[in-house]
Structures are given as C-alpha cells and as structure tokens.
PDB file of N, CA and C in Angstrom:
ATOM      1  N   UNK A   1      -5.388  -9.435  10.213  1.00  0.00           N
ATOM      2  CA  UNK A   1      -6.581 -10.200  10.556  1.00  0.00           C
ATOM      3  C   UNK A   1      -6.956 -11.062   9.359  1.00  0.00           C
ATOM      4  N   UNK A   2      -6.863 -12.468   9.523  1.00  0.00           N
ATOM      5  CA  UNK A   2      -7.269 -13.110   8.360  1.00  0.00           C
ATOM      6  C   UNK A   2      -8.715 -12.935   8.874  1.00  0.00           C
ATOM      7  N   UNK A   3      -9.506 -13.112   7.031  1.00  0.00           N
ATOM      8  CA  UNK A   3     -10.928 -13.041   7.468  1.00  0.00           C
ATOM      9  C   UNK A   3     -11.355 -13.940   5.965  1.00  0.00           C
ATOM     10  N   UNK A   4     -12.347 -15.408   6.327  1.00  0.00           N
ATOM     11  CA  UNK A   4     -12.570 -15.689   5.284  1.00  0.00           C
ATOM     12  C   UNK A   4     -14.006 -16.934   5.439  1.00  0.00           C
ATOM     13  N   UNK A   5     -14.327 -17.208   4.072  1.00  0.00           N
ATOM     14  CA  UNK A   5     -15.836 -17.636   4.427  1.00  0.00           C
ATOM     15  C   UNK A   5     -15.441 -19.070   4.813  1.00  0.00           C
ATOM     16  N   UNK A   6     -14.780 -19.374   4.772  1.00  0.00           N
ATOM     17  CA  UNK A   6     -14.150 -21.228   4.894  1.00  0.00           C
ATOM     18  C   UNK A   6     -14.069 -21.761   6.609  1.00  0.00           C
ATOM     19  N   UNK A   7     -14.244 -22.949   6.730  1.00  0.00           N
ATOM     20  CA  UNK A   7     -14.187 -23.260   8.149  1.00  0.00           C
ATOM     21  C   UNK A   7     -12.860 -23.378   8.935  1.00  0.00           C
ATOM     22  N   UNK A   8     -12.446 -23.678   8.306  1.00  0.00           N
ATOM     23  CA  UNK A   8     -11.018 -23.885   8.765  1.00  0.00           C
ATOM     24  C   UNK A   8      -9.615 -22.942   8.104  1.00  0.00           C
ATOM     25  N   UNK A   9      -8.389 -23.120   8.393  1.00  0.00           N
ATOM     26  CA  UNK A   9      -7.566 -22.244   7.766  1.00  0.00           C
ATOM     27  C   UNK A   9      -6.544 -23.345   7.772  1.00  0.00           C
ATOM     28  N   UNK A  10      -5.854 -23.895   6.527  1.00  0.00           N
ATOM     29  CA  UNK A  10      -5.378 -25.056   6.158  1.00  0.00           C
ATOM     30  C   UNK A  10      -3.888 -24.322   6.783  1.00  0.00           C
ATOM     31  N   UNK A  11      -3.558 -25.514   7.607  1.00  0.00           N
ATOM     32  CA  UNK A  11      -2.243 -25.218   8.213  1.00  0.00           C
ATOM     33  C   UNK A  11      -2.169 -24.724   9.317  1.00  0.00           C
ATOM     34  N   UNK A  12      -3.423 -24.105  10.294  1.00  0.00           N
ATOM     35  CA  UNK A  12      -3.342 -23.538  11.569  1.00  0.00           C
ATOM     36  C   UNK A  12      -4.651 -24.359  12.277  1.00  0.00           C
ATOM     37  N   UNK A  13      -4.523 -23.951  13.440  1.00  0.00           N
ATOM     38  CA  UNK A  13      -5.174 -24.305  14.342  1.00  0.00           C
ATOM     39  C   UNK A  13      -5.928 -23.184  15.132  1.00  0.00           C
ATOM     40  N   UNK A  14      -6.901 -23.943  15.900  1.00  0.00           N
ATOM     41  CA  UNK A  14      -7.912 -23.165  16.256  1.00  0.00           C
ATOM     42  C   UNK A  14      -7.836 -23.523  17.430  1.00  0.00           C
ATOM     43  N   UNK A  15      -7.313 -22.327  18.261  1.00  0.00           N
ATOM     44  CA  UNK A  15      -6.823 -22.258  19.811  1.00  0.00           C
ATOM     45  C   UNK A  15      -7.992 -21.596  20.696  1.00  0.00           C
ATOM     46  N   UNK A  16      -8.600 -20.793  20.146  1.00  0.00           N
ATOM     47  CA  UNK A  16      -9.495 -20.114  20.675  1.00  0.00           C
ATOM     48  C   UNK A  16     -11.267 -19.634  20.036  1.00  0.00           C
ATOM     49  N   UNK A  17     -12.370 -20.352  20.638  1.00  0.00           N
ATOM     50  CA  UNK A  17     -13.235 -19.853  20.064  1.00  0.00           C
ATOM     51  C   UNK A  17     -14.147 -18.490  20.559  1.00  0.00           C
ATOM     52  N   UNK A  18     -14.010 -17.282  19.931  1.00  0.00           N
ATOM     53  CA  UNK A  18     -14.562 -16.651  21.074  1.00  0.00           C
ATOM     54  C   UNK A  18     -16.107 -15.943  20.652  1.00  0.00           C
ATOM     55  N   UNK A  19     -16.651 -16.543  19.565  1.00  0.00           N
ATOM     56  CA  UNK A  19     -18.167 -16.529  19.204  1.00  0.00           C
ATOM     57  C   UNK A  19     -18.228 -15.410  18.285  1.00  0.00           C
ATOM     58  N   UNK A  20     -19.437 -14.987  18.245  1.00  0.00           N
ATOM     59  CA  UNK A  20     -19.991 -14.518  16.328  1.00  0.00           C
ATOM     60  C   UNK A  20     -19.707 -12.709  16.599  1.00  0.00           C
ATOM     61  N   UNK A  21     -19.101 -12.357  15.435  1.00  0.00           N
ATOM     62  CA  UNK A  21     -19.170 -11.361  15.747  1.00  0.00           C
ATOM     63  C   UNK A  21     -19.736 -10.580  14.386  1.00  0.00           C
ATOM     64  N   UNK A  22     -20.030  -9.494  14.175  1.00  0.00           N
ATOM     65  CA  UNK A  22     -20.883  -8.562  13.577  1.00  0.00           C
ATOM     66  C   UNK A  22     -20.427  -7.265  12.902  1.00  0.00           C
ATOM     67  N   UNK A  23     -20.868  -7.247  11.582  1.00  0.00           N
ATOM     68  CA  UNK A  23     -21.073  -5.988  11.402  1.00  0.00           C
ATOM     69  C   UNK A  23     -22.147  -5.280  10.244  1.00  0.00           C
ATOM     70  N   UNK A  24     -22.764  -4.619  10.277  1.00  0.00           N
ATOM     71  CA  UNK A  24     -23.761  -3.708   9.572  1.00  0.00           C
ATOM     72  C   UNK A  24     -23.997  -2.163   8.689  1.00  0.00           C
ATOM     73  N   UNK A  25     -24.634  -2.205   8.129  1.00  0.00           N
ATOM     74  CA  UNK A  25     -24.565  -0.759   7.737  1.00  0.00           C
ATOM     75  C   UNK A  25     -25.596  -0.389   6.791  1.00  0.00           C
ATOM     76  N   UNK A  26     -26.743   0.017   7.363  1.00  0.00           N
ATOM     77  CA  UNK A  26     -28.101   0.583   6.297  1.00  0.00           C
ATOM     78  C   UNK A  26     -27.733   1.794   5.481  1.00  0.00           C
ATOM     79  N   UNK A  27     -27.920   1.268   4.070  1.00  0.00           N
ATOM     80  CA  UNK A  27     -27.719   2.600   3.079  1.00  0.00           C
ATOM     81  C   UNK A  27     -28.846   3.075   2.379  1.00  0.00           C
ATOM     82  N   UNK A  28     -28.996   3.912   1.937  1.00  0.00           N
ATOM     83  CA  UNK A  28     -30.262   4.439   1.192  1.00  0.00           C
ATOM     84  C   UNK A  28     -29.923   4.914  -0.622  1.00  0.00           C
ATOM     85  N   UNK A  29     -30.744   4.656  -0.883  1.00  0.00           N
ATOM     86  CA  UNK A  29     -30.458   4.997  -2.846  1.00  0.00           C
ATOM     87  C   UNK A  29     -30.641   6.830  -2.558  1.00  0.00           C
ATOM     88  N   UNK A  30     -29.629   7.603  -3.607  1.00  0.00           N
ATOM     89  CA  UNK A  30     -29.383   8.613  -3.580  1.00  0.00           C
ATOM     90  C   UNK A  30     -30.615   8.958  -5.222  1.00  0.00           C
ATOM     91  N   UNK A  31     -31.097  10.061  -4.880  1.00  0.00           N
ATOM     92  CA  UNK A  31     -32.165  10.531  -5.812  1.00  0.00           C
ATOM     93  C   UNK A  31     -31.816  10.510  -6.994  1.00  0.00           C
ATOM     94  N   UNK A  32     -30.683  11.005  -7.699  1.00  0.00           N
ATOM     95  CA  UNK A  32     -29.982  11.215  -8.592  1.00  0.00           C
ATOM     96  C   UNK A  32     -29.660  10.109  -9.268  1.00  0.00           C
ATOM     97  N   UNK A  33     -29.103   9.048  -8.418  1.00  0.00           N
ATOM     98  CA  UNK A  33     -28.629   8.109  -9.225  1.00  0.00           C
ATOM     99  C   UNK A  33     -29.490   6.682  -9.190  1.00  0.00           C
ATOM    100  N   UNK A  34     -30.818   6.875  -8.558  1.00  0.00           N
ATOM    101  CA  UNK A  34     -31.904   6.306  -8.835  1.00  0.00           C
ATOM    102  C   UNK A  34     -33.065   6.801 -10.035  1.00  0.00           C
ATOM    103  N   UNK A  35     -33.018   7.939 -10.489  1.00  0.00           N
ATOM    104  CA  UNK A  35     -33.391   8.311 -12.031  1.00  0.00           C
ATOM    105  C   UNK A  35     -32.282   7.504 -13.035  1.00  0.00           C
ATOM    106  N   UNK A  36     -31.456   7.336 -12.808  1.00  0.00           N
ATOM    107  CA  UNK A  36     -30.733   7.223 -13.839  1.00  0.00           C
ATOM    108  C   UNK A  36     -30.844   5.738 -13.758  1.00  0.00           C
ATOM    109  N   UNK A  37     -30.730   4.848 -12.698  1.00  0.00           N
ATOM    110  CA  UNK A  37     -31.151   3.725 -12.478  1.00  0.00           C
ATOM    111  C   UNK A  37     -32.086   3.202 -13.115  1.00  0.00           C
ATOM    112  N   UNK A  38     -33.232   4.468 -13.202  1.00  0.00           N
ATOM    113  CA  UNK A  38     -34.497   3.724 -13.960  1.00  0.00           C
ATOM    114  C   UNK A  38     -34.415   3.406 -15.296  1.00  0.00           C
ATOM    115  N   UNK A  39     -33.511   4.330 -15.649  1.00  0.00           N
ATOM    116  CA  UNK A  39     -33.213   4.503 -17.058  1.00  0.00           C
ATOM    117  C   UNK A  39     -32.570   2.962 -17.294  1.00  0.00           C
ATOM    118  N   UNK A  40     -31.712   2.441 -16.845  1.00  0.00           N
ATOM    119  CA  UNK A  40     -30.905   1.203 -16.627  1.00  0.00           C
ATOM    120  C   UNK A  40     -32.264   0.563 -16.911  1.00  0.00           C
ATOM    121  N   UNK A  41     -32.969   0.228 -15.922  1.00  0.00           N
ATOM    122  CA  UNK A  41     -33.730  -0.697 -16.228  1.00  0.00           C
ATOM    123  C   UNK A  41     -34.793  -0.909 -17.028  1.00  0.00           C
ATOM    124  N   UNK A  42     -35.267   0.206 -17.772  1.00  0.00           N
ATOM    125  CA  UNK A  42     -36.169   0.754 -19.170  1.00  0.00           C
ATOM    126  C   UNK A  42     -34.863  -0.266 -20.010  1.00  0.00           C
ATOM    127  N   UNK A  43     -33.833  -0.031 -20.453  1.00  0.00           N
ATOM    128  CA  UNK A  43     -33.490  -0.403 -21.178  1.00  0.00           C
ATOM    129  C   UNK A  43     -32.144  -1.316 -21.160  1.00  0.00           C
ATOM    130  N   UNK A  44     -31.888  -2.444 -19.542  1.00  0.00           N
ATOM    131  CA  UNK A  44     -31.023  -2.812 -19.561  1.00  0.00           C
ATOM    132  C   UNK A  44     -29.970  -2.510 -18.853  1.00  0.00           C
ATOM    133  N   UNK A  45     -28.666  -3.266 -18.397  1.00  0.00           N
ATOM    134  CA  UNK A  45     -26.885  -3.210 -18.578  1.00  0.00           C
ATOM    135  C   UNK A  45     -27.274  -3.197 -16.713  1.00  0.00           C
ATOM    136  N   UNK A  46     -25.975  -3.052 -16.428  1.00  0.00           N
ATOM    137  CA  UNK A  46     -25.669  -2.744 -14.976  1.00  0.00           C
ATOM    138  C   UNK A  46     -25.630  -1.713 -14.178  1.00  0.00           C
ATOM    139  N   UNK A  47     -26.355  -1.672 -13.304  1.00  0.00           N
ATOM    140  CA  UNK A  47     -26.485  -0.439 -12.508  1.00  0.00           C
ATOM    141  C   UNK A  47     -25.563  -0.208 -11.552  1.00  0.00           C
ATOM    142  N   UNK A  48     -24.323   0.599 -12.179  1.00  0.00           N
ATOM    143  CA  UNK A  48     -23.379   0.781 -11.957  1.00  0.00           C
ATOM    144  C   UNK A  48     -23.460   1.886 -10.257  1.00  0.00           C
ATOM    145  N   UNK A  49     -24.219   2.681 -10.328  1.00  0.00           N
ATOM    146  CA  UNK A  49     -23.956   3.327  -9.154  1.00  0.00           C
ATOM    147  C   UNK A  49     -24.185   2.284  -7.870  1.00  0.00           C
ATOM    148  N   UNK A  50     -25.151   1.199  -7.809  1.00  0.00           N
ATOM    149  CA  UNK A  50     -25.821   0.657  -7.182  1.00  0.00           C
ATOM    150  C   UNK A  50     -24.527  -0.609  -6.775  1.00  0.00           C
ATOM    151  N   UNK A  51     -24.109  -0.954  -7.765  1.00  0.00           N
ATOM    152  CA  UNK A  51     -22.921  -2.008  -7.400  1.00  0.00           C
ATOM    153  C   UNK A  51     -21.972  -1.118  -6.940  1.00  0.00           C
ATOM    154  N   UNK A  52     -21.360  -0.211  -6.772  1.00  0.00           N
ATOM    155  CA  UNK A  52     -20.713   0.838  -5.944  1.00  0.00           C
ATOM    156  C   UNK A  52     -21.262   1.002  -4.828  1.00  0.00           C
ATOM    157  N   UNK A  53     -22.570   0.835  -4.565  1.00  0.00           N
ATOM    158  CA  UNK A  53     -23.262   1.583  -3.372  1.00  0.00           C
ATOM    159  C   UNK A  53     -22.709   0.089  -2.598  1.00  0.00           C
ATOM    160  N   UNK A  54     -23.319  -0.612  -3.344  1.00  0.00           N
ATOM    161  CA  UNK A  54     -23.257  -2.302  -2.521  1.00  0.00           C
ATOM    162  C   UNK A  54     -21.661  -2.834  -1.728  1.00  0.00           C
ATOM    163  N   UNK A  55     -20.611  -2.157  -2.884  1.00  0.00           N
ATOM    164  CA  UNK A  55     -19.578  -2.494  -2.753  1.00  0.00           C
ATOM    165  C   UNK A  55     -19.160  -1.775  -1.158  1.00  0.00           C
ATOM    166  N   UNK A  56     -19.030  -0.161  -1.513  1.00  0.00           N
ATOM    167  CA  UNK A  56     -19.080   0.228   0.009  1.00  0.00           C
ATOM    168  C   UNK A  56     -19.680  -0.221   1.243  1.00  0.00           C
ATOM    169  N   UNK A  57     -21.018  -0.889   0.546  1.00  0.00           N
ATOM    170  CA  UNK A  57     -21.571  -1.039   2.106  1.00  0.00           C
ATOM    171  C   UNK A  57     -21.144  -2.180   2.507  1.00  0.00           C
ATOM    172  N   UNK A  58     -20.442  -3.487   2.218  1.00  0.00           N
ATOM    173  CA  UNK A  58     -20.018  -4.565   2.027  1.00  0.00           C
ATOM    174  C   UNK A  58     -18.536  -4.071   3.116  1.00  0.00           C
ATOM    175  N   UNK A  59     -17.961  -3.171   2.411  1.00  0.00           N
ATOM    176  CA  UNK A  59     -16.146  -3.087   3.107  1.00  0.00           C
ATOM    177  C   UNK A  59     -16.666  -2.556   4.647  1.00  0.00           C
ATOM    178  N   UNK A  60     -17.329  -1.399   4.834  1.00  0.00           N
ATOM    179  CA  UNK A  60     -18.032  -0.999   5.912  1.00  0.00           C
ATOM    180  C   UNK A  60     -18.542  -1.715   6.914  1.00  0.00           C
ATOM    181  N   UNK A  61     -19.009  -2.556   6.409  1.00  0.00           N
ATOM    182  CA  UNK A  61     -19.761  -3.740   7.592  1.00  0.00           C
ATOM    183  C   UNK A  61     -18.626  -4.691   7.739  1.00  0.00           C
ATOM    184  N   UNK A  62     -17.860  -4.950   6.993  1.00  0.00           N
ATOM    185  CA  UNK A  62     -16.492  -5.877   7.462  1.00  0.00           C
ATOM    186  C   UNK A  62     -15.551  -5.465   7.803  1.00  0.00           C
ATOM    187  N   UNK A  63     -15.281  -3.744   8.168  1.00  0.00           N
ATOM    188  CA  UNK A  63     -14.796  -3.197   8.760  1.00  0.00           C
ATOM    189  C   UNK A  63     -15.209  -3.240  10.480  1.00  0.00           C
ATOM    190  N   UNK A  64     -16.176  -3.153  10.486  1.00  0.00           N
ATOM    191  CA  UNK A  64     -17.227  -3.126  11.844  1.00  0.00           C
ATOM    192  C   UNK A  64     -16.723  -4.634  12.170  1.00  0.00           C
ATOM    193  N   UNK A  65     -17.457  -5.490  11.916  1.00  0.00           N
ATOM    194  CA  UNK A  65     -17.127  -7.303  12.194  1.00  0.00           C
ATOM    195  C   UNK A  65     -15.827  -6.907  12.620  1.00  0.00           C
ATOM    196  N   UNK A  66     -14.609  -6.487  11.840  1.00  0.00           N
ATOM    197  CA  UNK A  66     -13.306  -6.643  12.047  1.00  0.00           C
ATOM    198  C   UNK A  66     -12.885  -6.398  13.251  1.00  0.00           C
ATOM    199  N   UNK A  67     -13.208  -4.908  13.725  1.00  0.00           N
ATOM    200  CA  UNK A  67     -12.747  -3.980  14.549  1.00  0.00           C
ATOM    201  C   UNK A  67     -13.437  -4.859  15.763  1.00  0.00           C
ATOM    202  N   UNK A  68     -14.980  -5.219  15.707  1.00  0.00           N
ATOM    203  CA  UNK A  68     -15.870  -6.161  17.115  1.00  0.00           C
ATOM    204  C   UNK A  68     -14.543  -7.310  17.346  1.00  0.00           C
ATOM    205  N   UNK A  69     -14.097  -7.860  16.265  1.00  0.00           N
ATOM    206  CA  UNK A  69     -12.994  -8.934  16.199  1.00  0.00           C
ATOM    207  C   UNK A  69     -12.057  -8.757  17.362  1.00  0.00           C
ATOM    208  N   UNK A  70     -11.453  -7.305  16.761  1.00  0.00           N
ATOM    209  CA  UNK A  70     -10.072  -7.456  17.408  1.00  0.00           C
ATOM    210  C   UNK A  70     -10.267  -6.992  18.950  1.00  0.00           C
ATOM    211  N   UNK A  71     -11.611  -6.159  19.358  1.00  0.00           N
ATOM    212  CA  UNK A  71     -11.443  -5.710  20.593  1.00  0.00           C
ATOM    213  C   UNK A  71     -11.864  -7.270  21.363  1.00  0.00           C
ATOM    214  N   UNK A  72     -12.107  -8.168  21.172  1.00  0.00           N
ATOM    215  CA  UNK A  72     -12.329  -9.715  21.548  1.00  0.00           C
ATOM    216  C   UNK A  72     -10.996 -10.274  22.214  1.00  0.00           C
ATOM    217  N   UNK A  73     -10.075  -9.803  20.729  1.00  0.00           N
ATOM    218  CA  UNK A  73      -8.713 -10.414  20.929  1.00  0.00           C
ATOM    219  C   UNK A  73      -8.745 -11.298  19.674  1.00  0.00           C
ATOM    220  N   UNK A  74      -9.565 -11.438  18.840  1.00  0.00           N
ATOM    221  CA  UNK A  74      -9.595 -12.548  18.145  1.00  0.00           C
ATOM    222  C   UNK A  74      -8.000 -11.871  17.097  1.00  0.00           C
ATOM    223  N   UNK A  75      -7.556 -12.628  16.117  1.00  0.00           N
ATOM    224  CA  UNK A  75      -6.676 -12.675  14.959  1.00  0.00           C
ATOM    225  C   UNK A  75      -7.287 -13.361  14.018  1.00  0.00           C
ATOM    226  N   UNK A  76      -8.243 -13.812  14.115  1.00  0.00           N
ATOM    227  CA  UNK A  76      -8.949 -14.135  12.531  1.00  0.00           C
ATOM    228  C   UNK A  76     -10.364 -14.758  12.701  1.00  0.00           C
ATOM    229  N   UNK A  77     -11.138 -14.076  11.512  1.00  0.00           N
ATOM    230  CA  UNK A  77     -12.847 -14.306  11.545  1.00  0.00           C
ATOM    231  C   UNK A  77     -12.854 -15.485  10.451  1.00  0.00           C
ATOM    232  N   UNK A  78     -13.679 -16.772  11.015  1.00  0.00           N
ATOM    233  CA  UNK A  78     -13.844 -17.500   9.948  1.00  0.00           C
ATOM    234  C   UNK A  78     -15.650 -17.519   9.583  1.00  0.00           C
ATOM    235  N   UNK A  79     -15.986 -18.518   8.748  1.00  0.00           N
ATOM    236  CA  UNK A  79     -16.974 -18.656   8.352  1.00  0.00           C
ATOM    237  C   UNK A  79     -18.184 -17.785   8.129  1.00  0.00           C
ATOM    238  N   UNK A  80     -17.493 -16.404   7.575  1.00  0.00           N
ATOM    239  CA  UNK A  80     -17.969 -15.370   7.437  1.00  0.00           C
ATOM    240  C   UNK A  80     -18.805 -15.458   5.819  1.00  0.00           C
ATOM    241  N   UNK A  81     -20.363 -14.214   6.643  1.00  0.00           N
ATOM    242  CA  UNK A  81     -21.587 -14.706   5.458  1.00  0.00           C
ATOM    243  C   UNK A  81     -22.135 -13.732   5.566  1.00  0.00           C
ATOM    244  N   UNK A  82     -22.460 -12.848   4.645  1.00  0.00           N
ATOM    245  CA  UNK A  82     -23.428 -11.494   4.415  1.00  0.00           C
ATOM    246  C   UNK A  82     -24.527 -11.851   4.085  1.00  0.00           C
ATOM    247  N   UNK A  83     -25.610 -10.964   4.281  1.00  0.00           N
ATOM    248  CA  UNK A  83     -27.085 -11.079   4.368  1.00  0.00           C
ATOM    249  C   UNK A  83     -27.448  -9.521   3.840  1.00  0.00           C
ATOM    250  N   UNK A  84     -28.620  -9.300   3.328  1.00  0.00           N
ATOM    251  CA  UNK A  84     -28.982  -7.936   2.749  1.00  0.00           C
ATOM    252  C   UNK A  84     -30.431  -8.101   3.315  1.00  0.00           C
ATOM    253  N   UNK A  85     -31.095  -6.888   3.995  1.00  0.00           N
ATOM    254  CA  UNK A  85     -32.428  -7.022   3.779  1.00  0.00           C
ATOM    255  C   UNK A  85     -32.697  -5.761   3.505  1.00  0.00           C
ATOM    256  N   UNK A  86     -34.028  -5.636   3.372  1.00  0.00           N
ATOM    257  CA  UNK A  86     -34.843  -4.104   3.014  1.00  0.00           C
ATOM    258  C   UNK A  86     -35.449  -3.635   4.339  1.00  0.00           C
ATOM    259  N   UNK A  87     -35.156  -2.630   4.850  1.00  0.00           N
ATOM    260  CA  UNK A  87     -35.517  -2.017   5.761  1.00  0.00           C
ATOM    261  C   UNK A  87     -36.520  -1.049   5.654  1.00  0.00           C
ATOM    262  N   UNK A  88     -36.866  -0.168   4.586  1.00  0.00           N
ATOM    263  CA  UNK A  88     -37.284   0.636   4.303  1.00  0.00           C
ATOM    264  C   UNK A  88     -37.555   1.250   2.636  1.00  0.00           C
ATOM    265  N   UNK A  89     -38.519   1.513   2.040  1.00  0.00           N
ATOM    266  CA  UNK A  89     -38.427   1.819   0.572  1.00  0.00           C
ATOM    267  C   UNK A  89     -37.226   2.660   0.286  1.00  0.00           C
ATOM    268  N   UNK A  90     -36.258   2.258  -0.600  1.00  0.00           N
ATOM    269  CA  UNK A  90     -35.132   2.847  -0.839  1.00  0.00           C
ATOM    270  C   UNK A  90     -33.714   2.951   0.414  1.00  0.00           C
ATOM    271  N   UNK A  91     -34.479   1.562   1.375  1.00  0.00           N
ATOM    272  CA  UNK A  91     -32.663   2.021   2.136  1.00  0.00           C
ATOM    273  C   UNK A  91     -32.840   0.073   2.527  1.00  0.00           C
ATOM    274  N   UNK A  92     -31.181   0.099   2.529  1.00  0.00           N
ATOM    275  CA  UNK A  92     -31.398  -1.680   3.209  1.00  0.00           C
ATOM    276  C   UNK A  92     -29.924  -1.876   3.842  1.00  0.00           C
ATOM    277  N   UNK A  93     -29.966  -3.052   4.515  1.00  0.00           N
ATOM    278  CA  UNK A  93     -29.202  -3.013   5.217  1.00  0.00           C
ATOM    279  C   UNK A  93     -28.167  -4.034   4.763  1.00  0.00           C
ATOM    280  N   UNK A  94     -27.223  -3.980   5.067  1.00  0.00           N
ATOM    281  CA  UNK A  94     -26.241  -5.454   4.442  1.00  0.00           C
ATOM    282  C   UNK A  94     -25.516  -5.407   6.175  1.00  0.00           C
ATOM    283  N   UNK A  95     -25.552  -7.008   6.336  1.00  0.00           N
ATOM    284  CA  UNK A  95     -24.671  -7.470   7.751  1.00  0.00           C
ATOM    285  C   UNK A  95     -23.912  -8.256   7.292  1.00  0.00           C
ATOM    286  N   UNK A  96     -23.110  -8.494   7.976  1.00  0.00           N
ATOM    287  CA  UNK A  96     -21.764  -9.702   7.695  1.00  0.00           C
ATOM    288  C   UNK A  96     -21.642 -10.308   9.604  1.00  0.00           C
ATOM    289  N   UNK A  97     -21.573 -11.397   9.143  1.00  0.00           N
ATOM    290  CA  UNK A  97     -21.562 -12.228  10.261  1.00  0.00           C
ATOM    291  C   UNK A  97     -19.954 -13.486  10.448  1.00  0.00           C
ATOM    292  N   UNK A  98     -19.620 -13.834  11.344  1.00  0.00           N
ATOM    293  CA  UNK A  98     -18.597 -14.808  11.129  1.00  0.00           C
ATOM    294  C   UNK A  98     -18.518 -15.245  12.681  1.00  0.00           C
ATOM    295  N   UNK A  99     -17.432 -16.208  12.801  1.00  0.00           N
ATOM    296  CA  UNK A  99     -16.716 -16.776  14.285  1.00  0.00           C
ATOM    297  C   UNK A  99     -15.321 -16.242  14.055  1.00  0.00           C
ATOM    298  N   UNK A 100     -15.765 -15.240  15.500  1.00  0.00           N
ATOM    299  CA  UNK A 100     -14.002 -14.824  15.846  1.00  0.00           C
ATOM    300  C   UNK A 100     -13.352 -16.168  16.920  1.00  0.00           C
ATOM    301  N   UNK A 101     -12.252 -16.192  15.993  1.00  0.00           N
ATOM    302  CA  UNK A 101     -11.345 -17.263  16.764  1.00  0.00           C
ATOM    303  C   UNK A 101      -9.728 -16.699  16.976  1.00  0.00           C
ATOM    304  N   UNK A 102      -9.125 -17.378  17.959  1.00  0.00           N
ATOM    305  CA  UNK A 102      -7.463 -17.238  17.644  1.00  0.00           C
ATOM    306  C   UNK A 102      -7.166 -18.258  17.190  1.00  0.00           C
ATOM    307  N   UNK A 103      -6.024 -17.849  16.402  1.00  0.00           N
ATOM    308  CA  UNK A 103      -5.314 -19.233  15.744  1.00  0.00           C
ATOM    309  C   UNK A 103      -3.909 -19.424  16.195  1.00  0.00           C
ATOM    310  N   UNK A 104      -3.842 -20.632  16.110  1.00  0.00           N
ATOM    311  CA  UNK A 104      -1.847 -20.279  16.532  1.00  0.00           C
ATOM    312  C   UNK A 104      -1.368 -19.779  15.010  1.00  0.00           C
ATOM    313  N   UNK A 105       0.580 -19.211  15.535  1.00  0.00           N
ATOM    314  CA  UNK A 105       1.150 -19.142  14.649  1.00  0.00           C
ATOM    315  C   UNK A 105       1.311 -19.781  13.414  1.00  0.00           C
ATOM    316  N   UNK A 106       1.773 -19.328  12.273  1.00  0.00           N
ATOM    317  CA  UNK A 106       2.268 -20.414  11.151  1.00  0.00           C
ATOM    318  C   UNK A 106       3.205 -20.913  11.605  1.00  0.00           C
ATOM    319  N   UNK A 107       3.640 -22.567  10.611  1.00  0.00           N
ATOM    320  CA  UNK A 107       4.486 -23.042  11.018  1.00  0.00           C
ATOM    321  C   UNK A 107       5.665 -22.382   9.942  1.00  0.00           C
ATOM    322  N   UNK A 108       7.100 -21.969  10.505  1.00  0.00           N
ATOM    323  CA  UNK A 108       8.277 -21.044   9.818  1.00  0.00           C
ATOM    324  C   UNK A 108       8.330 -22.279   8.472  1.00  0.00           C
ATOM    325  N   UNK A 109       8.438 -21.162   7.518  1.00  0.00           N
ATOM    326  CA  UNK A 109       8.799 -22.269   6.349  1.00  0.00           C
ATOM    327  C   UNK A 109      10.470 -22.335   5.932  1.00  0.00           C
ATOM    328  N   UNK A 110      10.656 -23.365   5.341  1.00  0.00           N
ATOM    329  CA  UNK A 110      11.928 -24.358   5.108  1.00  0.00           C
ATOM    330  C   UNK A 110      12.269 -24.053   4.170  1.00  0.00           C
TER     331      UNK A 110
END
C-alpha cells in the first residue's frame, strides 16, 4: 500500500477515486511517566516518553486508515494529514486522514 502526503504519485495514474478514509486512536498520559515529565519541564530537554507515546499513536491510526483502505479496494492513500486534539485532561486523540485511490501499475523498467 503506498501511502503518502503528496497529491499525486509521479509516474502513475489515478484510475480510481474512492474517497477519504480514516484512522484514530485516543491515548492517555501514563502516571509514572507524567511525574517524570514534569521533571522535563522544571528543567528542560525532550520528553522522551511522550514522543514514544505520540509515535505509537501515529503508526496505530495509519494502521486503521490503511486497513479502512484496503477493505475499499483501494492500493494507495494519497494526501494524507494528521490532526491531534485534546479530548480529555491527560488523553487526546491523533487521526490521520487521506484519499483512497487505485492506481494503475508501474510502467516495467528498461
């Protein structure tokens, strides 16, 4: 499944549009590594658990989009764009959005 934020895919064509598809996933800060967080921000650097937390919730929701993808039929999501909001003190949500399309084949290279 190609999947990418760009409109087009240089070299293929766009045979099929079959509309937006989705995916989500609300996470919540874990107690533990929100003390230590605070500590981060008393005095600085990167809040390392938190860019981990983000990172998972990021593959998760473009796992979801993916899978909405393929039961479509699509073979590749373009113009794909994540969004984060706050849902709740200490939990938020990250979505990823895109257009599932088919593309034709590549052309065989020479």
């Amino acid at each position: 499944m190609i999947v990418t934020n760009i409109e087009i895919i240089p070299g293929r064509r766009v045979l099929r549009h079959l509309g937006m598809v989705t995916g989500s996933t609300v996470r919540a800060k874990h107690a533990g590594k929100d003390i230590m967080a605070g500590f981060k921000n008393i005095f600085g650097g990167e809040l390392k658990a938190y860019t981990e937390l983000m990172q998972e919730a990021r593959e998760e929701a473009m796992q979801r989009m993916i899978a909405q993808a393929k039961a479509i039929g699509a073979n590749a999501v373009i113009n794909v764009r994540f969004a984060t909001s706050s849902i709740t003190v200490g939990a938020a949500e990250l979505f990823v959005y895109g257009t599932a399309v088919v593309l034709d084949e590549p052309a065989p290279q020479a």
